[in-house]
PDB file of N, CA and C in Angstrom:
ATOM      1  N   UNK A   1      -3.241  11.479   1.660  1.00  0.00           N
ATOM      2  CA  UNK A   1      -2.247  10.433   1.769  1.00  0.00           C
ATOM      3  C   UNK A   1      -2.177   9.857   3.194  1.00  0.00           C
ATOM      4  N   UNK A   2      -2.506  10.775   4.031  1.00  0.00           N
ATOM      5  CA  UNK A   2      -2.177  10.156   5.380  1.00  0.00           C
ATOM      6  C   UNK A   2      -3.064   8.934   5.507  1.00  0.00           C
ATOM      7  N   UNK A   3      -4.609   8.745   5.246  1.00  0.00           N
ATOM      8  CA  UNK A   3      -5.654   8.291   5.212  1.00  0.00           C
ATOM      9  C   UNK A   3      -5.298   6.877   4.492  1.00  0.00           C
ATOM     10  N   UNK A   4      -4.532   6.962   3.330  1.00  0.00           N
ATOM     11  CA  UNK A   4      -4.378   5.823   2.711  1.00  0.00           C
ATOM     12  C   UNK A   4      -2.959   4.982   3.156  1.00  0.00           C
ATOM     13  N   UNK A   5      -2.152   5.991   4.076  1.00  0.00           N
ATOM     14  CA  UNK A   5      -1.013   5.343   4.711  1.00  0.00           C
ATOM     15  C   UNK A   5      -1.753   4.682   6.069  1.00  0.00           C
ATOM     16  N   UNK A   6      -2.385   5.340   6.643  1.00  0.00           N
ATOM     17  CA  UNK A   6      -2.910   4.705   7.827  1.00  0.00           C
ATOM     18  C   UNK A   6      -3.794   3.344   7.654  1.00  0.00           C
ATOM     19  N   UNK A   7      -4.625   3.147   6.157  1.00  0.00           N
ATOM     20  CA  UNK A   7      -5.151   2.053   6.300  1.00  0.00           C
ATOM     21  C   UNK A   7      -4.288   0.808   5.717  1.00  0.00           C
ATOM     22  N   UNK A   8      -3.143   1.167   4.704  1.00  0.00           N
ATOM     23  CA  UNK A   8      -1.911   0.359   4.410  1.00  0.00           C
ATOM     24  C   UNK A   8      -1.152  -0.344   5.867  1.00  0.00           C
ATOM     25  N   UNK A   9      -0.797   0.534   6.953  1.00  0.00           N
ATOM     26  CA  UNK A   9      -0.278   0.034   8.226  1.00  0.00           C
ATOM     27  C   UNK A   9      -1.021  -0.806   8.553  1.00  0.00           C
ATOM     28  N   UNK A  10      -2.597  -0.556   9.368  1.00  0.00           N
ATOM     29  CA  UNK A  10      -3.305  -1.514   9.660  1.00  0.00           C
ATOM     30  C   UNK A  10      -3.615  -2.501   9.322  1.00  0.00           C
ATOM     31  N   UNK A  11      -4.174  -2.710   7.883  1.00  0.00           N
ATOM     32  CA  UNK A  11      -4.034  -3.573   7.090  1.00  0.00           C
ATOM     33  C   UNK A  11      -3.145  -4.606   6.342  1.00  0.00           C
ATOM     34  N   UNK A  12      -2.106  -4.375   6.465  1.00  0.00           N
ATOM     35  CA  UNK A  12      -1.068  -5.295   5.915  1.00  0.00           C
ATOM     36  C   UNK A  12      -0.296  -5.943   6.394  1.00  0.00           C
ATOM     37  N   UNK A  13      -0.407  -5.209   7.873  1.00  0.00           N
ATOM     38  CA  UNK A  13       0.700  -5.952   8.836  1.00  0.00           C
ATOM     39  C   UNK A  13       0.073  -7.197   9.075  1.00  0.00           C
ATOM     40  N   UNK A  14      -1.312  -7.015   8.957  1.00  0.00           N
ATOM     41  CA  UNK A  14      -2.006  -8.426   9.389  1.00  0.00           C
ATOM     42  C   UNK A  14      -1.508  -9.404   9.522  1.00  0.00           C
ATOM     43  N   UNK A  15      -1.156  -9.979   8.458  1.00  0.00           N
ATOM     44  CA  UNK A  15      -0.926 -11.199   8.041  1.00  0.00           C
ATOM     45  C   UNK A  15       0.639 -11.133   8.297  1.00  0.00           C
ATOM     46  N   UNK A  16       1.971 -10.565   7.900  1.00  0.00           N
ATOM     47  CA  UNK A  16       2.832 -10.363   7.645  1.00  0.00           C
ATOM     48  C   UNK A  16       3.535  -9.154   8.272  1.00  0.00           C
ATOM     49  N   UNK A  17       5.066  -9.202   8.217  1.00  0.00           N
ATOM     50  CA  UNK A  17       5.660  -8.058   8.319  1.00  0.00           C
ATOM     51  C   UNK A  17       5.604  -6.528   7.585  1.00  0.00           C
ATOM     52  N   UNK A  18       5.504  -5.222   7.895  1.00  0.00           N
ATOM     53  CA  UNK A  18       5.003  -4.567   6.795  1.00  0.00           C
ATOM     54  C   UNK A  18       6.426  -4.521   5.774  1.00  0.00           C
ATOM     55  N   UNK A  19       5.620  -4.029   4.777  1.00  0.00           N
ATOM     56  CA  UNK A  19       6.739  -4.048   3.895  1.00  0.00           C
ATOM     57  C   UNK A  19       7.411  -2.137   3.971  1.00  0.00           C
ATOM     58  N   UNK A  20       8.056  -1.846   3.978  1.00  0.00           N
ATOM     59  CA  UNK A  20       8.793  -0.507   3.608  1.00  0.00           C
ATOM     60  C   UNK A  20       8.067  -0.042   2.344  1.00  0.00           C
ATOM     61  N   UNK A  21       7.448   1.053   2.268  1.00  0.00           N
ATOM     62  CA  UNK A  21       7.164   1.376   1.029  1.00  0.00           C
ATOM     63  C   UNK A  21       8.173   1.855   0.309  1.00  0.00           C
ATOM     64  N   UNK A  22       9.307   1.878   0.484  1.00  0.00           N
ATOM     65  CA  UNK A  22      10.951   1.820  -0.578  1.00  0.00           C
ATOM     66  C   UNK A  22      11.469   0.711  -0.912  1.00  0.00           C
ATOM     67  N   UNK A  23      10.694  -0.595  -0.395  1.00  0.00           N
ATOM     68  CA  UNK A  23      10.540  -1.974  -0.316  1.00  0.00           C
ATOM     69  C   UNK A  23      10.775  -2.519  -2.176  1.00  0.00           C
ATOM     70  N   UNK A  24       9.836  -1.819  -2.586  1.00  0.00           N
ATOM     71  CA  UNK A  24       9.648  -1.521  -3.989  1.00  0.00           C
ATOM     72  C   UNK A  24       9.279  -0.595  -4.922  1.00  0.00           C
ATOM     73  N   UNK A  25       9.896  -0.781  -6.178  1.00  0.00           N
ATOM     74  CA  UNK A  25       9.523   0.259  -6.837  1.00  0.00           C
ATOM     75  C   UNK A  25       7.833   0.634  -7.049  1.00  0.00           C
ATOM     76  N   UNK A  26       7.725   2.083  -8.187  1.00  0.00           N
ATOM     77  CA  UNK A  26       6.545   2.527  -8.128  1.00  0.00           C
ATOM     78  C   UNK A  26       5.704   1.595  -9.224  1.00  0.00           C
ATOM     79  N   UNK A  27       6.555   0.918  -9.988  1.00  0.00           N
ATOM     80  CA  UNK A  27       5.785   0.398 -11.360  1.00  0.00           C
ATOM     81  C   UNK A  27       5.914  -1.392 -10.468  1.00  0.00           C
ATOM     82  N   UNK A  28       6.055  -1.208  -9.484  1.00  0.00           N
ATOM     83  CA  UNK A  28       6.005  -3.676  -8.647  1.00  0.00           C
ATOM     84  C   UNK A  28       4.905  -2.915  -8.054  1.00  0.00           C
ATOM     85  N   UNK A  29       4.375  -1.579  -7.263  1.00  0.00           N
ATOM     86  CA  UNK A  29       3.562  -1.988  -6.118  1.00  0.00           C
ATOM     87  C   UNK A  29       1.808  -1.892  -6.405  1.00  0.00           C
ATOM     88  N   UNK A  30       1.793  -1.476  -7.890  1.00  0.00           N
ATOM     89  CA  UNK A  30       0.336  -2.305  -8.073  1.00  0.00           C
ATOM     90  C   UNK A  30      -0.133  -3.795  -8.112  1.00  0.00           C
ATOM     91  N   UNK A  31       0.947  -4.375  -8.947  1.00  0.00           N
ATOM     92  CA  UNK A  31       0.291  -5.625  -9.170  1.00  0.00           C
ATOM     93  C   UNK A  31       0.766  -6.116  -7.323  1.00  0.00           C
ATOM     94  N   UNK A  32       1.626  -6.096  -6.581  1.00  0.00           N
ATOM     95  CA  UNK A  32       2.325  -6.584  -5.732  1.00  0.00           C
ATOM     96  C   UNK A  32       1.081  -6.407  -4.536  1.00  0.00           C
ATOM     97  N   UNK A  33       0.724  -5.307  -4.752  1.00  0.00           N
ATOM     98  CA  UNK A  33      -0.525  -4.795  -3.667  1.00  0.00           C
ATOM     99  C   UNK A  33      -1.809  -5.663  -3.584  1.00  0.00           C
ATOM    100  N   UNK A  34      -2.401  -5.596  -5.419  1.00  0.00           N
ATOM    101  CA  UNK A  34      -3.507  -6.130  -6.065  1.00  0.00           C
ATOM    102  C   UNK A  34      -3.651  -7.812  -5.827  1.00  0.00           C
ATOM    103  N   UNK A  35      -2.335  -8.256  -5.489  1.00  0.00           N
ATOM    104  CA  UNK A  35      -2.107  -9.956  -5.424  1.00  0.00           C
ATOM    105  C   UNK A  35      -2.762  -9.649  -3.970  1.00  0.00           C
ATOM    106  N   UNK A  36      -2.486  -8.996  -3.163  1.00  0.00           N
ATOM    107  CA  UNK A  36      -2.808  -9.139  -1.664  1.00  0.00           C
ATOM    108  C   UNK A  36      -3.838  -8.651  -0.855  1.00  0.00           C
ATOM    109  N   UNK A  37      -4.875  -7.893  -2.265  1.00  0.00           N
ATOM    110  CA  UNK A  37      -5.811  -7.383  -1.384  1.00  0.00           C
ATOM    111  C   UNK A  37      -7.113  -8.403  -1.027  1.00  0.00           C
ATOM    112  N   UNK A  38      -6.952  -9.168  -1.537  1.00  0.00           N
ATOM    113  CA  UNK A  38      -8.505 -10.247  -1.712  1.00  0.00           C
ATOM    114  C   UNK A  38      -8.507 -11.059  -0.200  1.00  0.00           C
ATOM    115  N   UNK A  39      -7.370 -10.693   0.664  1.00  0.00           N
ATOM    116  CA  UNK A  39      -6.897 -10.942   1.862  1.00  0.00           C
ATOM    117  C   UNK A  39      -7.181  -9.929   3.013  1.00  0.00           C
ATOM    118  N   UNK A  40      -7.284  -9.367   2.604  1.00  0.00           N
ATOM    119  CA  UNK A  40      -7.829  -7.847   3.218  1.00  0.00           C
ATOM    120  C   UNK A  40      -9.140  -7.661   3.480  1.00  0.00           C
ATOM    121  N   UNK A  41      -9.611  -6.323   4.416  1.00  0.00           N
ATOM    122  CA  UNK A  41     -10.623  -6.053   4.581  1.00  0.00           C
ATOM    123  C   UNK A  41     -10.733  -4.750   4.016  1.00  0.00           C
ATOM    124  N   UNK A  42      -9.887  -4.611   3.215  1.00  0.00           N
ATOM    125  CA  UNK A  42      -9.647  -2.755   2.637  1.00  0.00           C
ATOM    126  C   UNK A  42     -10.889  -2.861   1.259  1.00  0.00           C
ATOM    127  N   UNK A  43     -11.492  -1.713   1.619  1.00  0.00           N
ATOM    128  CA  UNK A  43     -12.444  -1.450   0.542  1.00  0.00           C
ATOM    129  C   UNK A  43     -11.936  -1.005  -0.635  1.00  0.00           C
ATOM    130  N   UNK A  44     -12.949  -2.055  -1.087  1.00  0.00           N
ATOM    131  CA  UNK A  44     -11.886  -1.915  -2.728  1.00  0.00           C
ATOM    132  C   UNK A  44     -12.246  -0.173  -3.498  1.00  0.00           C
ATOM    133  N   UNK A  45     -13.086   0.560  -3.040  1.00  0.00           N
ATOM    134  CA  UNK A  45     -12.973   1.925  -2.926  1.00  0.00           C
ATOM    135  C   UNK A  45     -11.678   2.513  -3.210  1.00  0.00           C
ATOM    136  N   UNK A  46     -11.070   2.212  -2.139  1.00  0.00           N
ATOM    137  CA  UNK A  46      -9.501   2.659  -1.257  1.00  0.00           C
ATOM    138  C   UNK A  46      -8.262   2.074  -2.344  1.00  0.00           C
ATOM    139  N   UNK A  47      -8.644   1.071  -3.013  1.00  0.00           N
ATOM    140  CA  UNK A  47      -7.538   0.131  -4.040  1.00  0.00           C
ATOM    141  C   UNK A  47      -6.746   1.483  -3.945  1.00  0.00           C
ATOM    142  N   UNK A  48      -6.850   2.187  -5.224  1.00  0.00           N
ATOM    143  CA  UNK A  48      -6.314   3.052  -6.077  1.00  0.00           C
ATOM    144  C   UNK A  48      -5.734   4.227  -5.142  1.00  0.00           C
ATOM    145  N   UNK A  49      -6.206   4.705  -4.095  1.00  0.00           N
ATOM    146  CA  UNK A  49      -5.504   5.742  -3.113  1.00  0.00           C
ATOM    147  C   UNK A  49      -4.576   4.827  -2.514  1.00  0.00           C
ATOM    148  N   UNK A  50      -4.407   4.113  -2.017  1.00  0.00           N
ATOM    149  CA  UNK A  50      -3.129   2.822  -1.208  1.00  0.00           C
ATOM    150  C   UNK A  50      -2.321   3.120  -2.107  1.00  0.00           C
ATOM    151  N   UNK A  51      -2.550   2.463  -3.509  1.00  0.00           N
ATOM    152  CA  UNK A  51      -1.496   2.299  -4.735  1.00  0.00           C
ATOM    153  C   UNK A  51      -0.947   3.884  -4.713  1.00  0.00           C
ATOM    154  N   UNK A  52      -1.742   4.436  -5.178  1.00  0.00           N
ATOM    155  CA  UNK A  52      -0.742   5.885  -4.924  1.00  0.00           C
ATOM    156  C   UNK A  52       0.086   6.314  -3.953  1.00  0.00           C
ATOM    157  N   UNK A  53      -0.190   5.872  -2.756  1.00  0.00           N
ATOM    158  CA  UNK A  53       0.038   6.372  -1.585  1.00  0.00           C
ATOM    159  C   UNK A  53       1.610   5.415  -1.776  1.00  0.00           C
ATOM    160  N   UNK A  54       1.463   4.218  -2.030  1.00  0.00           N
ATOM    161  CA  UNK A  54       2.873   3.260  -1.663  1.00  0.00           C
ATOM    162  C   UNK A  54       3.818   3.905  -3.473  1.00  0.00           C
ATOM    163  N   UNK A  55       2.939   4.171  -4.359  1.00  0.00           N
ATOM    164  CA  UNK A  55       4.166   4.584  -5.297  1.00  0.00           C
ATOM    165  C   UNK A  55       4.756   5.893  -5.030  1.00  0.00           C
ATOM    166  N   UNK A  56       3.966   6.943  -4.563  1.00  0.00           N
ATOM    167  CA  UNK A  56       4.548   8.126  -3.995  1.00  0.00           C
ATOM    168  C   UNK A  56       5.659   7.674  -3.146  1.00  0.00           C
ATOM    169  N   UNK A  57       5.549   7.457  -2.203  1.00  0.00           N
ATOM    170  CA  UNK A  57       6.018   7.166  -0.771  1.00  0.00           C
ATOM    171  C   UNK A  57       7.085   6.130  -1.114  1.00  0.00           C
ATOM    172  N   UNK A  58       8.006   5.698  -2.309  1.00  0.00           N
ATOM    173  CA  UNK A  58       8.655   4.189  -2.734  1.00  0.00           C
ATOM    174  C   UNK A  58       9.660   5.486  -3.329  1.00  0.00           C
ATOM    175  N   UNK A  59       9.159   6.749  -3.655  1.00  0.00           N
ATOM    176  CA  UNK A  59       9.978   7.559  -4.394  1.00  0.00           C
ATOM    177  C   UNK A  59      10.560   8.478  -3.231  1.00  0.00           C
ATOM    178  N   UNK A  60       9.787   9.068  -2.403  1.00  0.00           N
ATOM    179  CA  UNK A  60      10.169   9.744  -1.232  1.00  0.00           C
ATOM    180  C   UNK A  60       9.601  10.757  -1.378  1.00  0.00           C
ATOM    181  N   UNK A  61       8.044  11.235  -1.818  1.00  0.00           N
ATOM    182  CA  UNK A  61       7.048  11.467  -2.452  1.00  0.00           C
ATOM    183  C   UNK A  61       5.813  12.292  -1.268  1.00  0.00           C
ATOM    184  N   UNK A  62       6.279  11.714  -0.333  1.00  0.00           N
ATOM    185  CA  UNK A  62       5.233  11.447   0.404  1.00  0.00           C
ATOM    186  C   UNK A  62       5.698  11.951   2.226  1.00  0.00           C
ATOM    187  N   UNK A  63       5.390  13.248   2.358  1.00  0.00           N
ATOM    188  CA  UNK A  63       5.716  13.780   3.981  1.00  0.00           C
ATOM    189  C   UNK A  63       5.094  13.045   4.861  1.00  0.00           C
TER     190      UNK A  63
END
């Protein structure tokens, strides 16, 4: 998780403010993520660990 929190920080702030991953729930932050990655340089590898990482972490999931 740390791995997929660290490339969520780097990556997202890019463009924008980051969002709080309590920002949203666990069932908004796939599609919410998926709208924003084609903007990114995150390997689409990584998709599916991010998504976990922000629905864990939206629940309080995540040390």
């Amino acid at each position: 998780m740390d791995r997929a929190k660290q490339i969520y920080q780097e990556n997202c702030s890019i463009c924008h403010h980051l969002h709080k991953e309590s920002q949203y729930n666990p069932n908004q932050w796939p599609s919410l993520f998926k709208s924003m990655l084609s903007r990114t340089p995150i390997d689409k590898k990584d998709e599916w660990l991010i998504i976990q990482y922000l629905q864990k972490a939206s629940q309080g999931d995540v040390k």
